[in-house]
Protein backbone atom coordinates (compact mmCIF):
# COMPACT_ATOMS: atom_id res chain seq x y z
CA UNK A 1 15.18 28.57 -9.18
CA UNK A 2 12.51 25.67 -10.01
CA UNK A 3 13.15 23.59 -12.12
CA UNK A 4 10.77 24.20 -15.64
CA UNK A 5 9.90 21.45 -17.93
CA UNK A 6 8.16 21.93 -21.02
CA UNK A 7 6.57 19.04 -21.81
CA UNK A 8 5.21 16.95 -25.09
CA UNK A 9 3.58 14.27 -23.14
CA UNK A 10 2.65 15.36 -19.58
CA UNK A 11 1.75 12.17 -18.28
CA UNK A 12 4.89 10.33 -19.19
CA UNK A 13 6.96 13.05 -18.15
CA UNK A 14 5.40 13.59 -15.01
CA UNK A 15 5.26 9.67 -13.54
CA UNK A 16 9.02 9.98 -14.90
CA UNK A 17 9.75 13.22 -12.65
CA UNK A 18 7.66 11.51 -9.58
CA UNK A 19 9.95 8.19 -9.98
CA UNK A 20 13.19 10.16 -9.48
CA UNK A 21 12.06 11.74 -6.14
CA UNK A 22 12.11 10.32 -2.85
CA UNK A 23 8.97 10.84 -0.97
CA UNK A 24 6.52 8.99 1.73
CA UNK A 25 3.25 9.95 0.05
CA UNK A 26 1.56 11.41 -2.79
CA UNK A 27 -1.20 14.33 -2.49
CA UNK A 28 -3.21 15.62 -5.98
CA UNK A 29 -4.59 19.10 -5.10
CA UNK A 30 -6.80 20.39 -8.09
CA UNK A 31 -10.06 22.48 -8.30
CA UNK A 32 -13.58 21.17 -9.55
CA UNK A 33 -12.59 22.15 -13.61
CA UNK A 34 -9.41 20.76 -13.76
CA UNK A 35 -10.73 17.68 -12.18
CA UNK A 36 -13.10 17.20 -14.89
CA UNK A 37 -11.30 18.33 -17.53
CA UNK A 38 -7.22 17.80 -16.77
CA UNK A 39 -6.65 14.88 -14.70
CA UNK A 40 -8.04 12.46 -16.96
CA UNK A 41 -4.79 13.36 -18.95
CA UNK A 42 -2.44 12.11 -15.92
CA UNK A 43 -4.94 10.28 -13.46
CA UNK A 44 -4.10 6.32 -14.71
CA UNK A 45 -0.65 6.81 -14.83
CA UNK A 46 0.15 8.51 -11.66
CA UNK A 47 1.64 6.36 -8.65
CA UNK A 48 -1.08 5.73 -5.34
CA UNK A 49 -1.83 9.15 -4.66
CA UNK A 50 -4.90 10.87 -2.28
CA UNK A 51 -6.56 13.50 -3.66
CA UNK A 52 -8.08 17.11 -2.96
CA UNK A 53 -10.98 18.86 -5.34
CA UNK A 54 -12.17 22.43 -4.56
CA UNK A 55 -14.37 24.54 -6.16
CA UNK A 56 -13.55 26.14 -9.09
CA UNK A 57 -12.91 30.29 -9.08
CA UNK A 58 -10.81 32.76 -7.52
CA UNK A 59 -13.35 33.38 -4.89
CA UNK A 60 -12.32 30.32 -2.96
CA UNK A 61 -8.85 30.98 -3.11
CA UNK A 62 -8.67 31.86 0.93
CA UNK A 63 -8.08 31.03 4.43
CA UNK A 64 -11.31 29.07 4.81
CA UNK A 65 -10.48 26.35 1.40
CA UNK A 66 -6.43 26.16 2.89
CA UNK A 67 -8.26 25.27 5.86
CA UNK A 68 -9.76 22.31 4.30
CA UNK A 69 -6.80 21.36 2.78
CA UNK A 70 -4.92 21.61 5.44
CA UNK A 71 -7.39 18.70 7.51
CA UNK A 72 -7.29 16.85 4.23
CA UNK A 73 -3.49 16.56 4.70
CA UNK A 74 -3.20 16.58 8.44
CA UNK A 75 -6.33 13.41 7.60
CA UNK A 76 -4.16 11.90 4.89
CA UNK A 77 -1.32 11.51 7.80
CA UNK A 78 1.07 13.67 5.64
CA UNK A 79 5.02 14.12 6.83
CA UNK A 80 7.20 16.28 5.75
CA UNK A 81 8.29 13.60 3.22
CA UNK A 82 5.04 14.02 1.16
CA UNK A 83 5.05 15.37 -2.14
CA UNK A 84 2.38 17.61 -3.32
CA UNK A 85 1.00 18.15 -7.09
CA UNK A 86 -1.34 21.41 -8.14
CA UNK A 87 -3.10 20.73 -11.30
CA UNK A 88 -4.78 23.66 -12.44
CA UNK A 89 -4.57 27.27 -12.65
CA UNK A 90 -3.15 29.99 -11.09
CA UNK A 91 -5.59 30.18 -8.18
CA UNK A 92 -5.03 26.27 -7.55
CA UNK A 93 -0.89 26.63 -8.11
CA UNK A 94 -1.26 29.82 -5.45
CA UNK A 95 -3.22 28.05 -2.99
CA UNK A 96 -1.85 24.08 -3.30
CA UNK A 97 1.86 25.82 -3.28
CA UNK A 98 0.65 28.08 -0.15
CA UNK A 99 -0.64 25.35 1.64
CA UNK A 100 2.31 23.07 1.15
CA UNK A 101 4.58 25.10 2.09
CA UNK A 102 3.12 25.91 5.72
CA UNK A 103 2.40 22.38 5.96
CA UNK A 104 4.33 20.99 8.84
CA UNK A 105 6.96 24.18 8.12
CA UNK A 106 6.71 23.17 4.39
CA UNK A 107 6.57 19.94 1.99
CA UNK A 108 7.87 19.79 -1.17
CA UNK A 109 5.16 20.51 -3.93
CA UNK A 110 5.05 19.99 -8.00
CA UNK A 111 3.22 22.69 -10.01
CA UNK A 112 1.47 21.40 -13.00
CA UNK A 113 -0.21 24.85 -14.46
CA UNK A 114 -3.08 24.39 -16.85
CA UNK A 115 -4.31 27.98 -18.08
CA UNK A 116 -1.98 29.78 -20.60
CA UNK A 117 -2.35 32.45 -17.91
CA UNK A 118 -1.12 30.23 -15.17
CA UNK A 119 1.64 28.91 -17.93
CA UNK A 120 2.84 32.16 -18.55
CA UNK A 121 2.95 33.74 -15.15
CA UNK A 122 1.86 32.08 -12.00
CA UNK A 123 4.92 28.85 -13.40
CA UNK A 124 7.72 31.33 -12.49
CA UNK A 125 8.92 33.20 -9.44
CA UNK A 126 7.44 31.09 -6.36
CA UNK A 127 5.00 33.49 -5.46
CA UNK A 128 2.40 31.85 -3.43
CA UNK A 129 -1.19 33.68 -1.81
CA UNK A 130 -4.60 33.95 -1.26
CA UNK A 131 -7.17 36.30 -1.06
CA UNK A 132 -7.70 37.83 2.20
CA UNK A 133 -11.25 40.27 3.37
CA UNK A 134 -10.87 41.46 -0.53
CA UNK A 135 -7.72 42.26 -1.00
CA UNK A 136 -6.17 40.07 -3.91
CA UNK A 137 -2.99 37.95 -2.42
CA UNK A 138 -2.45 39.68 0.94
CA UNK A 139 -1.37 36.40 2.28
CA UNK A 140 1.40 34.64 1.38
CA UNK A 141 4.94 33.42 1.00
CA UNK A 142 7.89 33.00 -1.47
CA UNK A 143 8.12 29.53 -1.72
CA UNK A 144 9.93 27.54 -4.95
CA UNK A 145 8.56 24.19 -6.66
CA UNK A 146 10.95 21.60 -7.03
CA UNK A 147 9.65 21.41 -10.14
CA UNK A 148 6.94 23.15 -12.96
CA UNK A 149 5.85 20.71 -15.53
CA UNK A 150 4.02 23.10 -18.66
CA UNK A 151 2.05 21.42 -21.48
CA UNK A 152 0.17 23.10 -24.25
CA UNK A 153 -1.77 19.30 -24.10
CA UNK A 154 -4.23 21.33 -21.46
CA UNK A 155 -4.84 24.55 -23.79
CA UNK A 156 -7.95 23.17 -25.69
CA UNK A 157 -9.79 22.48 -22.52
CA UNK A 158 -10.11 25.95 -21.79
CA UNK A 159 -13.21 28.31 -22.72
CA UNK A 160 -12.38 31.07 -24.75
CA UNK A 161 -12.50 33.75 -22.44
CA UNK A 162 -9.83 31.83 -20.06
CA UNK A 163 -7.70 31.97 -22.98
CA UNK A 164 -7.96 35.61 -23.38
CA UNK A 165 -7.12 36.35 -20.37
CA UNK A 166 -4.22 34.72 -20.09
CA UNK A 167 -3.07 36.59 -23.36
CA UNK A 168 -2.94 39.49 -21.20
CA UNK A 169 -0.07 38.60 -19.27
CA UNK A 170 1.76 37.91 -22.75
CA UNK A 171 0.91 41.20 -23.86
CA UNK A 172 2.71 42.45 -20.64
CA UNK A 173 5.46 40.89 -21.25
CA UNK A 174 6.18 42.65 -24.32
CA UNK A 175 5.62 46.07 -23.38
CA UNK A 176 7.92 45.46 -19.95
CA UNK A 177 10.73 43.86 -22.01
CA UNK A 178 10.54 43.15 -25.46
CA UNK A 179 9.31 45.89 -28.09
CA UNK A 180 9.92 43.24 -30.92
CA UNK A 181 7.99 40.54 -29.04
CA UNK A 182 5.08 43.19 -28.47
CA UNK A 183 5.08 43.65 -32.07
CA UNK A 184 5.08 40.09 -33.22
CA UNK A 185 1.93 39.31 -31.06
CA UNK A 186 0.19 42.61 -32.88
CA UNK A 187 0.70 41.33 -35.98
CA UNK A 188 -1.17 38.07 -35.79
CA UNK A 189 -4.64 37.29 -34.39
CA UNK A 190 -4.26 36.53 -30.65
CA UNK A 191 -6.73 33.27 -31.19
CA UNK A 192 -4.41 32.36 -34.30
CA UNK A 193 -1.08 32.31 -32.07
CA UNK A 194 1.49 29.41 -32.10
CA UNK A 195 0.66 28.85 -28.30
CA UNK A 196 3.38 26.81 -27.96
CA UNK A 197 5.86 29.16 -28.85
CA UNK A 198 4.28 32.06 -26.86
CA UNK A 199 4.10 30.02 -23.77
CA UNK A 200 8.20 29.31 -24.03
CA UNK A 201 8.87 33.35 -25.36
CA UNK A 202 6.92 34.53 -22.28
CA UNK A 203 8.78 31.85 -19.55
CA UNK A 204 11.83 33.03 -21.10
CA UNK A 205 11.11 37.11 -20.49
CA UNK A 206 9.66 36.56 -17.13
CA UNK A 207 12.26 33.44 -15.78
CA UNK A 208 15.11 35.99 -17.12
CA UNK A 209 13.63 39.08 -15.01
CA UNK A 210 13.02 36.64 -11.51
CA UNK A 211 16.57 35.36 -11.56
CA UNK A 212 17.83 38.35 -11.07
CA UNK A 213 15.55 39.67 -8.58
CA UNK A 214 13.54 36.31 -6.53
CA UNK A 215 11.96 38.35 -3.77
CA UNK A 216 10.72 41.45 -5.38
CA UNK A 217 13.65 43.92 -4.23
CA UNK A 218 13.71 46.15 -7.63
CA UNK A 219 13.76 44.61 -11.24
CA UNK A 220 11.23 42.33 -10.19
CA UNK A 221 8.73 45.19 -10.02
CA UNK A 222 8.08 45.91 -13.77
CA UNK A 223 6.00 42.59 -13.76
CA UNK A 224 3.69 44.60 -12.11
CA UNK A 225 2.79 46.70 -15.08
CA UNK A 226 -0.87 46.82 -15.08
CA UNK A 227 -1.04 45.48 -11.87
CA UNK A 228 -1.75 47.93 -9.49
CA UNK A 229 -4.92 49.65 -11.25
CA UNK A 230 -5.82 45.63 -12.27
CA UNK A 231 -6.24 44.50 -8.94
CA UNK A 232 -8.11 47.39 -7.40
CA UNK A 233 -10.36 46.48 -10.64
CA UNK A 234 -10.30 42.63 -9.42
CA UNK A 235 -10.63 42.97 -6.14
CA UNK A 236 -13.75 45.07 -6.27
CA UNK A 237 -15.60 43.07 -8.75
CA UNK A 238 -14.13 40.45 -6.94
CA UNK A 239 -17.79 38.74 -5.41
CA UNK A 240 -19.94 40.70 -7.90
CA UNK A 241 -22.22 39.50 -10.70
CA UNK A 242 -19.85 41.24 -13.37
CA UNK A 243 -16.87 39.10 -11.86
CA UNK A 244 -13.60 40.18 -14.12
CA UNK A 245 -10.87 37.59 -15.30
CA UNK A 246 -7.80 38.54 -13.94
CA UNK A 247 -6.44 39.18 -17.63
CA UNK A 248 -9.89 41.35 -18.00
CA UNK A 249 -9.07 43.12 -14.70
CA UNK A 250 -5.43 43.52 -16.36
CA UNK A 251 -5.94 44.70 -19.59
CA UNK A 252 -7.87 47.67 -17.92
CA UNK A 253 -5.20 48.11 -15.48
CA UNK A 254 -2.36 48.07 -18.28
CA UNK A 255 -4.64 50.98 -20.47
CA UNK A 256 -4.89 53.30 -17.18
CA UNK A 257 -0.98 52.67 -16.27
CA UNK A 258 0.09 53.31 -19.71
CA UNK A 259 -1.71 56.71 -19.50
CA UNK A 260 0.50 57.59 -16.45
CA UNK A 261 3.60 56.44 -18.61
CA UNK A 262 2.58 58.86 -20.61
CA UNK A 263 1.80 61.58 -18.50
CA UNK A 264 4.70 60.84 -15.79
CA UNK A 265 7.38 58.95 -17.71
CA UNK A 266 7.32 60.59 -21.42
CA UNK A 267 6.14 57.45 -23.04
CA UNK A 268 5.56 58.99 -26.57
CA UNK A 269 1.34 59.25 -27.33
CA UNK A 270 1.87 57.10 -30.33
CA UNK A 271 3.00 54.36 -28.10
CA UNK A 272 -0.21 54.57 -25.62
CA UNK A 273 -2.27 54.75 -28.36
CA UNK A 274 -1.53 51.61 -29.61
CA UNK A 275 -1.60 49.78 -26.41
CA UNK A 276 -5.10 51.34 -25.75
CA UNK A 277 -6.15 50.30 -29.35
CA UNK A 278 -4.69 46.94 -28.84
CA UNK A 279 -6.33 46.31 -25.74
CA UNK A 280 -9.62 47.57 -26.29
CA UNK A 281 -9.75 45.89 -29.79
CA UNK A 282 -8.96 42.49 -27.80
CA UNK A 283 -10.79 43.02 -24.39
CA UNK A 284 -13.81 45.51 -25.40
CA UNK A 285 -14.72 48.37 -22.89
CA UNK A 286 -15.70 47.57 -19.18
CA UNK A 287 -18.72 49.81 -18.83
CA UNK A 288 -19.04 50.71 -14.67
CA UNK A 289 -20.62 53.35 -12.47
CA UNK A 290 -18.52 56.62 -12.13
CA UNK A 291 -19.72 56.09 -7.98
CA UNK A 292 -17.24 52.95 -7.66
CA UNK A 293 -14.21 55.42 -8.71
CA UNK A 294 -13.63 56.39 -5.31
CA UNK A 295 -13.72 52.40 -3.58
CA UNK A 296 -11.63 51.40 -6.78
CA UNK A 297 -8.73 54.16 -6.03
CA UNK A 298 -8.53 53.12 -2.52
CA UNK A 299 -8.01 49.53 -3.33
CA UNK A 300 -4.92 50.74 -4.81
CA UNK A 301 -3.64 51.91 -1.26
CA UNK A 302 -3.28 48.41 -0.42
CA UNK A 303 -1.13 47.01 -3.17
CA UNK A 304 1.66 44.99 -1.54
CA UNK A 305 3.97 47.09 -3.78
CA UNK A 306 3.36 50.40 -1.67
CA UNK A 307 5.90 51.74 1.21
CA UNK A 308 4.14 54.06 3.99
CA UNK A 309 1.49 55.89 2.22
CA UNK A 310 3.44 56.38 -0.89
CA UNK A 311 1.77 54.58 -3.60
CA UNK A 312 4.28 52.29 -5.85
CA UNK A 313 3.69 52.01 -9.73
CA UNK A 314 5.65 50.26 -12.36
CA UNK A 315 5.32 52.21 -15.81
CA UNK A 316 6.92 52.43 -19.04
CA UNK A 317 9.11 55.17 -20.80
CA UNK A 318 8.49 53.25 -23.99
CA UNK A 319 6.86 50.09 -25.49
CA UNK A 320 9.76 47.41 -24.30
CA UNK A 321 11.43 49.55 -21.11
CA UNK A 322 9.62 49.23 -17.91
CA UNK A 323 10.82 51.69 -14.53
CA UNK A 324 10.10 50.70 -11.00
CA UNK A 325 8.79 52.37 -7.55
CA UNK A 326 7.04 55.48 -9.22
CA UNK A 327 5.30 57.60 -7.14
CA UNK A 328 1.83 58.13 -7.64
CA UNK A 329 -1.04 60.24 -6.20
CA UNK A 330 -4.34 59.24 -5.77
CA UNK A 331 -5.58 62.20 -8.28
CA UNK A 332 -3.24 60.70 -10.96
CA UNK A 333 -4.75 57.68 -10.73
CA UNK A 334 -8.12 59.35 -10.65
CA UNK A 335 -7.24 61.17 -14.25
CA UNK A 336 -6.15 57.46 -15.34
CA UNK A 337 -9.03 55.87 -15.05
CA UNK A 338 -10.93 58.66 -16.57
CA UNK A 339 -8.85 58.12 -19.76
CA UNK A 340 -10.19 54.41 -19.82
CA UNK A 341 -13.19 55.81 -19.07
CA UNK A 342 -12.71 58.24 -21.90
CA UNK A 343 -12.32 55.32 -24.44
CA UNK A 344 -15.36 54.23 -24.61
CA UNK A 345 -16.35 55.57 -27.52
């Protein structure tokens, strides 16, 4: 397991991290925001370091961006004794980790995560992928950090909406694990939250559930909550105008899957209605045609979770208990996202 620092001054206690590690050079991947917005925070203080800028959004988290920063590396005369830092989000912590690790058979990389979503999720588990013909994270590999420095310094560089997506994940990690933790984050104002404290609850939860499953065998699975109806959502709005954050995408997700807990696992209706409530209060409604049902459902076919033609859910039996590999048809998911459909009003 990485190593996870959570740190009150991220400069000083990154240069302090770098000067304990042996290493021949030192690469900076970030993306075009976090450049702007996030180095300036460590930039000075870092040792002699090259650096690597792409631009910003999940649509450039593929084959053809790793393949620039793969000749930026391969340019930069990288061994395998270079050490590699991603300073941004989740799509620049997938990507900068993905790339490092095929490097040369794999360099050692730093993740420096700078969304609360990123914080919250993407920090923990060494999963590393990009984006392949549509389909969110088809590529990719299980690959540590030697190390995952988290700040709440970056927080108030991000726009609203980046923030609120991230809260997503949080959510999640309530109704997978917690009931108590679900219940504290109703109670207050997600804007109003003691980030700090959120950031280290949610670690905790998700760090406790990858320990004792690091390559996705069983346990590992409830993290998917929301997931599988999420991405579909994702993936298809993926290069549209009406682009969804992946909280967005997840939020919608998390209101169809709880429906199936309801109808498949016995979650009791008070339960779903107060995730649905909770998440449409937070998120609003995602108005779409009824004609992209069809595309949406098969995007769920190619979740990485499925086996054969057998399509793998995680879902809940009750706000803070999360089961794995449940088997779900494509009319069920169908009648799911009819219920979200059926919220609207």
């Amino acid at each position: 397991m990485e190593s996870i620092i959570f740190s009150q001054s991220i400069a000083n206690d990154l240069v302090g991290f770098i000067s304990r590690q042996d290493f021949s050079q030192l690469g900076l991947i970030m993306d075009s925001n976090t450049q702007k917005f996030c180095y300036p925070l460590i930039g000075e203080k870092l040792p002699k370091h090259q650096q690597f800028a792409f631009d910003a959004g999940e649509v450039n988290k593929n084959l053809s961006t790793c393949s620039a920063i793969w000749q930026w590396m391969t340019d930069c005369g990288f061994d395998r004794k270079a050490l590699i830092i991603n300073l941004g989000g989740g799509v620049c912590g997938d990507m900068g980790g993905f790339c490092a690790s095929t490097y040369k058979r794999g360099v050692r990389f730093i993740n420096i995560p700078t969304t609360l979503l990123s914080q919250v999720d993407a920090s923990v588990g060494g999963k590393l992928g990009i984006d392949f013909n549509g389909f969110k994270n088809h590529i990719g590999v299980f690959t540590e950090p030697i190390a995952v420095l988290i700040s709440d310094e970056f927080l108030p560089t991000l726009p609203q909406e980046e923030l609120r997506s991230g809260y997503a994940e949080v959510i999640k990690h309530g109704l997978i694990q917690n009931a108590d933790y679900f219940s504290s984050l109703r109670s207050t104002d997600w804007e109003k939250q003691d980030w700090k404290s959120i950031i280290e609850k949610s670690v905790s939860i998700k760090k406790s559930v990858v320990e004792k499953d690091p390559k996705e065998a069983g346990l590992r699975k409830i993290l998917n909550f929301g997931h599988t109806i999420g991405h579909a959502f994702e993936s298809f709005y993926l290069d549209s105008e009406r682009h969804l954050l992946h909280g967005e995408a997840i939020a919608i997700g998390m209101i169809a899957e709880a429906f199936l807990s309801y109808k498949r696992m016995g979650m009791p209706e008070d339960d779903l209605n107060t995730i649905s409530q909770m998440l449409v209060k937070i998120y609003g409604h995602f108005d779409f045609p009824k004609e992209n049902i069809p595309a949406i459902i098969s995007l769920c076919a190619q979740d990485k979770k499925n086996e054969g033609a057998v399509i793998n859910f995680s879902l809940l039996k009750k706000i803070g208990s999360c089961e794995y590999n449940i088997h779900i048809n494509l009319a069920e998911i169908e009648e799911a996202i009819a219920y979200y459909i059926s919220l609207k009003n």
